[in-house]
Protein backbone atom coordinates (compact mmCIF):
# COMPACT_ATOMS: atom_id res chain seq x y z
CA UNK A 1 6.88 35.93 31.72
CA UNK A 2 4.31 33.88 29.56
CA UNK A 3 3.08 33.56 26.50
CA UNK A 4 -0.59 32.59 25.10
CA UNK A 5 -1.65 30.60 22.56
CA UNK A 6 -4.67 29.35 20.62
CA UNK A 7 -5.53 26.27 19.08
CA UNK A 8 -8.17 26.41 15.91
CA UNK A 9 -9.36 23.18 14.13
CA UNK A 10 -9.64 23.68 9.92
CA UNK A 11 -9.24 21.64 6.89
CA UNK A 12 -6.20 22.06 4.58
CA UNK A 13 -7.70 24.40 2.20
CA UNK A 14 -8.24 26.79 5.06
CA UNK A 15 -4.87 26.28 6.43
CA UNK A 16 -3.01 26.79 3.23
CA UNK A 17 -5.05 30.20 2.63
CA UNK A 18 -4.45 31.79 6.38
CA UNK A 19 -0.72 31.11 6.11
CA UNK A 20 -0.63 32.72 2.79
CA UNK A 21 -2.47 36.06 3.95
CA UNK A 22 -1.17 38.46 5.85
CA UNK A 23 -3.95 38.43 8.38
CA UNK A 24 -1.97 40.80 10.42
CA UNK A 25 -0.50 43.70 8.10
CA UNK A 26 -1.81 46.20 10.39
CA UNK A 27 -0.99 45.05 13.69
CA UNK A 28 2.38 45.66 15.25
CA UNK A 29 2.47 42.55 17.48
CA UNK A 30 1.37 40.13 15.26
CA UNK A 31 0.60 36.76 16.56
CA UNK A 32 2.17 33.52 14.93
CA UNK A 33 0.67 31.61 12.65
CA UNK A 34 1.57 27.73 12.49
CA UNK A 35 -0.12 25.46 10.94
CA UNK A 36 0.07 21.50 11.55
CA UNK A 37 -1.77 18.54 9.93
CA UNK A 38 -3.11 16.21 12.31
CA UNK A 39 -4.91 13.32 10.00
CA UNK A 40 -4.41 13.34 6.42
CA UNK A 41 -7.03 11.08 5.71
CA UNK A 42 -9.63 13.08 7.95
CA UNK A 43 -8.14 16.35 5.89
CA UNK A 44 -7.98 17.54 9.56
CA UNK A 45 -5.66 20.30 10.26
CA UNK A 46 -4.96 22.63 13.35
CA UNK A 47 -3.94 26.04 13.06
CA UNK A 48 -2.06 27.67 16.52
CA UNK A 49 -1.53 30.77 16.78
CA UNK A 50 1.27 32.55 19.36
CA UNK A 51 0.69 35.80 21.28
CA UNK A 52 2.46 37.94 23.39
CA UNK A 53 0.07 39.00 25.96
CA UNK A 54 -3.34 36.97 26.14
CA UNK A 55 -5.38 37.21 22.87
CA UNK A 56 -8.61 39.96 23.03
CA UNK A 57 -11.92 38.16 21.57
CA UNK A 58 -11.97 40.60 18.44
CA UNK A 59 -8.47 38.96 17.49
CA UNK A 60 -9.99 35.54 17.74
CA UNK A 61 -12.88 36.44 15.72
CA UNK A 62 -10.53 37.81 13.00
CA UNK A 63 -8.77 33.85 13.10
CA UNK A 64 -11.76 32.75 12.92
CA UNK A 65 -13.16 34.73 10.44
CA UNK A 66 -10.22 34.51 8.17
CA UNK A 67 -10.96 30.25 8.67
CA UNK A 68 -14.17 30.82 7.37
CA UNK A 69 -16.47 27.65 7.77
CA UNK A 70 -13.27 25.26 7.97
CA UNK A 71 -12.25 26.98 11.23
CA UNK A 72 -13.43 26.09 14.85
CA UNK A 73 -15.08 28.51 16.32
CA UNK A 74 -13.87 28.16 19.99
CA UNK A 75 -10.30 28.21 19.72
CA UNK A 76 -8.87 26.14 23.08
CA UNK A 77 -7.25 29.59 24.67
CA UNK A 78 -4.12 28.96 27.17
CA UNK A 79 -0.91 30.68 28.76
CA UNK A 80 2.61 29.06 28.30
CA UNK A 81 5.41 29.42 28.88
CA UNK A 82 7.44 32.23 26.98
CA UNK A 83 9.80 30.89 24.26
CA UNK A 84 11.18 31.48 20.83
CA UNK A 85 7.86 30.15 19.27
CA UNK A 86 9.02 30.04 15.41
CA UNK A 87 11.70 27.58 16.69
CA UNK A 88 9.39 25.76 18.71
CA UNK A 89 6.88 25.07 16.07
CA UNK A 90 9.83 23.75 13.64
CA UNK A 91 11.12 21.30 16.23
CA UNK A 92 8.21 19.29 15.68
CA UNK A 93 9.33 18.63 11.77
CA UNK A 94 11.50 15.83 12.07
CA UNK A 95 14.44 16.13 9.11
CA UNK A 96 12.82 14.60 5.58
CA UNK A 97 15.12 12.41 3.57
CA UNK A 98 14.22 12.32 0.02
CA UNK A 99 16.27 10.51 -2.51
CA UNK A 100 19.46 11.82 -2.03
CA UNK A 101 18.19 15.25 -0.71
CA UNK A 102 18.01 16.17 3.11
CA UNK A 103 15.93 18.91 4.17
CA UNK A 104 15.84 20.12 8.05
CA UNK A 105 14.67 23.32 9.75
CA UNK A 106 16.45 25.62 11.69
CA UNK A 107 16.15 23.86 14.47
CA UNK A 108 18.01 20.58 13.06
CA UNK A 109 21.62 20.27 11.73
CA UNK A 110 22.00 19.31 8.14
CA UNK A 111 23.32 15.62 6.99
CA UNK A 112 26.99 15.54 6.99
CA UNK A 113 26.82 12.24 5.20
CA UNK A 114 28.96 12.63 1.50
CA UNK A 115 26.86 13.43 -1.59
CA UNK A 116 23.67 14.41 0.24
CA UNK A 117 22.10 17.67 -0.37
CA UNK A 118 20.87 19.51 2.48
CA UNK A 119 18.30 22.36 2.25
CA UNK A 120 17.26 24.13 5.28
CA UNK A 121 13.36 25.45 4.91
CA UNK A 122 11.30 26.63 7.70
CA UNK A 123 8.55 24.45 9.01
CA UNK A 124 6.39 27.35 9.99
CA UNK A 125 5.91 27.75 6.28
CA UNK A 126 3.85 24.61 6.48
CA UNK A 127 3.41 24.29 2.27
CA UNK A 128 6.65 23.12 0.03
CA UNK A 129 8.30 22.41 3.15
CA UNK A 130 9.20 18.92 2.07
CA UNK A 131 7.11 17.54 4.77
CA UNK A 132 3.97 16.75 2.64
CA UNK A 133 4.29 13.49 0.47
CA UNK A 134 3.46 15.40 -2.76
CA UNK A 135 6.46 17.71 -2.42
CA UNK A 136 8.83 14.54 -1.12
CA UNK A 137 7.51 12.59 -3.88
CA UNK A 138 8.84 15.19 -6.46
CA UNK A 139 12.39 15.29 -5.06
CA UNK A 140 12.28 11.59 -5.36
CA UNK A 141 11.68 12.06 -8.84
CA UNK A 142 14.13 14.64 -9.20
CA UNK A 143 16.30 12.44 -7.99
CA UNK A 144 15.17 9.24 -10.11
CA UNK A 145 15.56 11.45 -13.31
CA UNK A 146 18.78 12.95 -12.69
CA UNK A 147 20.63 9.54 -11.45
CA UNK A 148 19.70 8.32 -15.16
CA UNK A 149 21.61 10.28 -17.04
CA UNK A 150 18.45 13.25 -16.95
CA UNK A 151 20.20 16.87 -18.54
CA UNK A 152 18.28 19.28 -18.20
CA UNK A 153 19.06 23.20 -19.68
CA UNK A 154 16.06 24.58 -18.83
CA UNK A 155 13.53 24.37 -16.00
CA UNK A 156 10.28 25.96 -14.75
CA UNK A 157 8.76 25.19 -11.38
CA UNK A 158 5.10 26.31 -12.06
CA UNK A 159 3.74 27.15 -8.34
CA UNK A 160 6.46 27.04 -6.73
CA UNK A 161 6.13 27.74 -2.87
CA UNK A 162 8.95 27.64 -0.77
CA UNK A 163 10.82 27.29 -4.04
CA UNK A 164 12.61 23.97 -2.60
CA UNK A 165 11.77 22.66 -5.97
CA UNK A 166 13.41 24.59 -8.23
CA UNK A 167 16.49 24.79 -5.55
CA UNK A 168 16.33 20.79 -5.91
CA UNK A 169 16.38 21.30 -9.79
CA UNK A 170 19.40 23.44 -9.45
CA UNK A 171 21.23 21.43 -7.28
CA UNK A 172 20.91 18.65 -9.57
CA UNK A 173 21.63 20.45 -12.90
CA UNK A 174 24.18 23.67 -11.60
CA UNK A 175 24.48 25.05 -15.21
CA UNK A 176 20.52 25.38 -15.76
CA UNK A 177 18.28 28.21 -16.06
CA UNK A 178 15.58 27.81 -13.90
CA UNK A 179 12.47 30.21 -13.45
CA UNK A 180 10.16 29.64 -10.38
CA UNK A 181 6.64 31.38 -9.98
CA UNK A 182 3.80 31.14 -7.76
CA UNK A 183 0.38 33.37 -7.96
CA UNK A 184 0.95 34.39 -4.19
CA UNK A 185 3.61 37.49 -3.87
CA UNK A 186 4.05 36.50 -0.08
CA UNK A 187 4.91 32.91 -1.48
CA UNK A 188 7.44 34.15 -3.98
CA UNK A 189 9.17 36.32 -1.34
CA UNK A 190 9.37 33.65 0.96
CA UNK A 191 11.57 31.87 -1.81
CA UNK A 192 13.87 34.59 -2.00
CA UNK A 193 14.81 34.37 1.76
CA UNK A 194 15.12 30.32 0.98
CA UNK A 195 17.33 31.19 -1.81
CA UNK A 196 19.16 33.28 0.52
CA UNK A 197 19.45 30.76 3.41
CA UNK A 198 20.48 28.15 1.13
CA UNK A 199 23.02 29.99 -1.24
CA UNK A 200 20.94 29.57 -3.68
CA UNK A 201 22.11 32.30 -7.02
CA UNK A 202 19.19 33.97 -7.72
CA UNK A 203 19.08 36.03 -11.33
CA UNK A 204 18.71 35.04 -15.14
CA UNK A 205 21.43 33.11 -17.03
CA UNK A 206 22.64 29.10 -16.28
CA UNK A 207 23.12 28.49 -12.96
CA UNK A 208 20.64 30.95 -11.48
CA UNK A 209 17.41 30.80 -10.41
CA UNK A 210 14.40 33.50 -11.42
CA UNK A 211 11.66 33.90 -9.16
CA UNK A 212 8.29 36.13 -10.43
CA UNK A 213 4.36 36.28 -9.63
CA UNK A 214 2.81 34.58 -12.06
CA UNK A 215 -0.62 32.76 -12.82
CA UNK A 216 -0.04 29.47 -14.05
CA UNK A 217 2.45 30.78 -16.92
CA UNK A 218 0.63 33.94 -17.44
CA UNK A 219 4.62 35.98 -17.16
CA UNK A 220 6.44 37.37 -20.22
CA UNK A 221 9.41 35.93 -18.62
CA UNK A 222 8.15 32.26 -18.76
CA UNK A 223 7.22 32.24 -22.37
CA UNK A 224 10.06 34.09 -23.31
CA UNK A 225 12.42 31.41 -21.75
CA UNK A 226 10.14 28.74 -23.52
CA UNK A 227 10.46 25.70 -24.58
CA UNK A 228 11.67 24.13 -21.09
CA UNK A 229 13.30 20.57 -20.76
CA UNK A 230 11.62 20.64 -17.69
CA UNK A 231 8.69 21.39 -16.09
CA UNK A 232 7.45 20.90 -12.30
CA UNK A 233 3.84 21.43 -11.51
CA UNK A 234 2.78 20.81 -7.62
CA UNK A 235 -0.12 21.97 -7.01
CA UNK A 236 -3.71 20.76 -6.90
CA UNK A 237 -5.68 18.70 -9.45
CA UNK A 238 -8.10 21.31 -10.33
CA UNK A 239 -5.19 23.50 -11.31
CA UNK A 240 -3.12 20.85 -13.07
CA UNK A 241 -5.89 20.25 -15.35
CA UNK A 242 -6.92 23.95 -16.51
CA UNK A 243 -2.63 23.75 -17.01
CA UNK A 244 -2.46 21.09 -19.16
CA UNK A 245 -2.65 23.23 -22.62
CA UNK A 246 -0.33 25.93 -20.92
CA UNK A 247 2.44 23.59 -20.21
CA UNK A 248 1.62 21.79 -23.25
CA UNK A 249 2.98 24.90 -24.95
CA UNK A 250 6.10 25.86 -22.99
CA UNK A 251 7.24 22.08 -23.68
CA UNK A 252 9.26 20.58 -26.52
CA UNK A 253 9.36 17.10 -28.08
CA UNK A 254 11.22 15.09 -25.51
CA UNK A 255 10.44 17.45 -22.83
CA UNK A 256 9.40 15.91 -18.98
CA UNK A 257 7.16 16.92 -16.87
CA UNK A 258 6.43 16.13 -13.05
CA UNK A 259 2.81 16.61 -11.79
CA UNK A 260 1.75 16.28 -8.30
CA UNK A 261 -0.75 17.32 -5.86
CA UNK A 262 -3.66 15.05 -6.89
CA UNK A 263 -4.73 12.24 -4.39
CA UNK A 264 -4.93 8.88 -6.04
CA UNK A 265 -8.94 8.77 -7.70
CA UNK A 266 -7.71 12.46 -9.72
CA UNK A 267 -4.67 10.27 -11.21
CA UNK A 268 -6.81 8.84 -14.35
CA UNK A 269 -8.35 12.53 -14.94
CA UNK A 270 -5.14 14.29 -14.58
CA UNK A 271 -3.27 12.26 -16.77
CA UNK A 272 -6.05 11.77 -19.59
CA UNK A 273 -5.89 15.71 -19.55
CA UNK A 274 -2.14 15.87 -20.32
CA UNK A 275 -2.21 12.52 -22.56
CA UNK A 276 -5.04 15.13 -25.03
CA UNK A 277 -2.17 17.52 -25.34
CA UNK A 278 0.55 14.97 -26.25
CA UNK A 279 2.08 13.99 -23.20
CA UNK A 280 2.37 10.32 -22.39
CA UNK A 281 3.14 8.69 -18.68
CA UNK A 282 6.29 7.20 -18.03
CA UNK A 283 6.43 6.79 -14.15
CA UNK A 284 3.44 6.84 -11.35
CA UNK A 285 5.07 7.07 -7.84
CA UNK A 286 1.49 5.23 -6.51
CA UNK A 287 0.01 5.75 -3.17
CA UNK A 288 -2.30 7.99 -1.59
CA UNK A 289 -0.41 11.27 -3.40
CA UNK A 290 0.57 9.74 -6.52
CA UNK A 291 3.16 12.20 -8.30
CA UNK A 292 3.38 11.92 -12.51
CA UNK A 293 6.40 11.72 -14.40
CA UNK A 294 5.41 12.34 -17.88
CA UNK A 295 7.32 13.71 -21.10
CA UNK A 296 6.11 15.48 -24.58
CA UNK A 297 5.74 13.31 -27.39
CA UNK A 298 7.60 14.04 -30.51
CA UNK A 299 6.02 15.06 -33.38
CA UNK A 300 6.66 14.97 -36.89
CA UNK A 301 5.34 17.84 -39.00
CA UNK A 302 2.91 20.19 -38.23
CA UNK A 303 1.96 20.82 -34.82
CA UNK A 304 -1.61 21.86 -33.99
CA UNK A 305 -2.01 25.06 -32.82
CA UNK A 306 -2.87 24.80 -28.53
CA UNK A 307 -5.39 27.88 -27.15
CA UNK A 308 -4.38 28.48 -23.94
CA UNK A 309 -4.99 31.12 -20.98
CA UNK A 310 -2.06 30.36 -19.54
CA UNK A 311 -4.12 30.81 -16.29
CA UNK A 312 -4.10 27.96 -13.61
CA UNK A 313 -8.22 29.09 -12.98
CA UNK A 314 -7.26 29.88 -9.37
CA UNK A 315 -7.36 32.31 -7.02
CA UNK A 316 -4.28 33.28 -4.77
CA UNK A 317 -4.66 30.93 -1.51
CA UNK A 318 -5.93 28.05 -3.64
CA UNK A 319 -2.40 27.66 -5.44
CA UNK A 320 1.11 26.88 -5.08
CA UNK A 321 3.49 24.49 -3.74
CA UNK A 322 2.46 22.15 -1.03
């Protein structure tokens, strides 16, 4: 018996808002969705989906559609051979070793090497997989903060994705209360079966993990469990910026904060934006996908008032976790 599949060329943005829609809701053999970056410099992307039985035009023009003007038109269309296609498309994700944090699919055994901490997330869910550099650059910071003496009692993971952030942050400091969110619903379920998979306690109280639909902090929850020792952002630039006076509120004196998801000329803008609401840098990780470690100033007497939305000024598809 074989299978079919189609390759579509797109851009990132594209990719990250097909895998985050469910294309397919009303469709009982639904194809598979995996998307792949090919050049990161090129922002060149392909998108392959898996069928069954070979595709009918209509369902390529709903791809295609859903690709918009970042999508290729003329998929490359072609039968192979039948196989367990979510496994196949997370063999190509080699392991990622991050600091002291290992994370593998399904298809990969974890590290049995002493003190490392293993996280199995599925490759198919191509954002917050660990395989982007923004996402490994925050575990190396993670990592960084915690081997110097870091405590941390409190942590939000603003966007969260997969939620391997937040599971990092947990790992790292067990007697925390974390809360994760992410505007997408399909993204915050997808963290739940992560928590799952990786044993991860999922609840409110130390040493759990909360998980809720949120934009930017816009969640009674997140203000409630305000002011946080910690705060992860990885996202995009756009979004960090509208943040800034959000976060700036759900932080204390002393607090730290890890940005990523800017490319290298958004650095200066990003971090002027935060430095406005009394945040100063302490650590760049530089390269293409720089990732800011930052913390709260302290400040004596009275504190000026911050306006904030609390709204990251996106639209579902256009944030969360890379």
């Amino acid at each position: 018996m074989s299978a079919w599949q189609a390759e579509f060329r797109t851009h990132r943005a594209a990719a990250e808002a097909i895998t985050d829609t469910d294309l397919f809701g009303d469709i009982a053999d639904a194809p598979i969705l995996v998307a792949h970056e090919v050049d990161e410099a090129q922002d060149d992307w392909r998108i392959t989906a898996y069928f069954n039985t070979k595709p009918r035009e209509p369902m390529l023009r709903r791809i295609a559609r859903a690709l918009g003007r970042g999508g290729s038109k003329s998929p490359k269309v072609h039968a192979v051979a039948d196989e367990d296609w979510v496994a196949k498309s997370q063999s190509g994700f080699p392991p990622v070793e991050a600091g002291r944090f290992f994370i593998h699919t399904r298809a990969d055994p974890p590290s049995d090497q002493p003190g490392v901490i293993n996280f199995e997330i599925a490759a198919s869910q191509a954002f917050g997989t660990g395989h982007h550099a923004t996402t490994e650059g925050c575990l190396h910071a993670l990592d960084r903060l915690q081997r110097r003496g870091a405590r941390f009692a409190t942590v939000a993971d603003i966007g969260t994705g997969t939620g391997l952030l937040a599971f990092a942050a947990q790992r790292l400091w067990p007697r925390a209360k974390i809360i994760a969110s992410d505007i997408d619903p399909a993204s915050v379920g997808v963290a739940a079966e992560n928590a799952r998979i990786n044993a991860i306690a999922l609840g409110q109280g130390r040493g759990k993990t909360r998980l809720v639909v949120a934009d930017g902090t816009r969640h009674a929850a997140i203000a409630g469990g305000a002011p946080y020792d910690l705060i992860i952002a990885n996202i995009l630039a756009g979004p960090l910026i509208a943040l800034a006076p959000a976060l700036a509120t759900i932080a204390a004196g002393g607090s730290r904060l890890i940005l990523a998801g800017l490319i290298e000329r958004q650095r200066a803008d990003v971090a002027q934006a935060y430095a406005r609401h009394g945040f100063r840098v302490d650590v760049v990780q530089h390269g293409e996908w720089p990732v800011l470690t930052l913390t709260m100033r302290t400040r004596h007497g009275a504190r000026r008032k911050i306006r904030s939305s609390g709204s990251a000024g996106q639209p579902p598809g256009d944030f969360g976790s890379w």
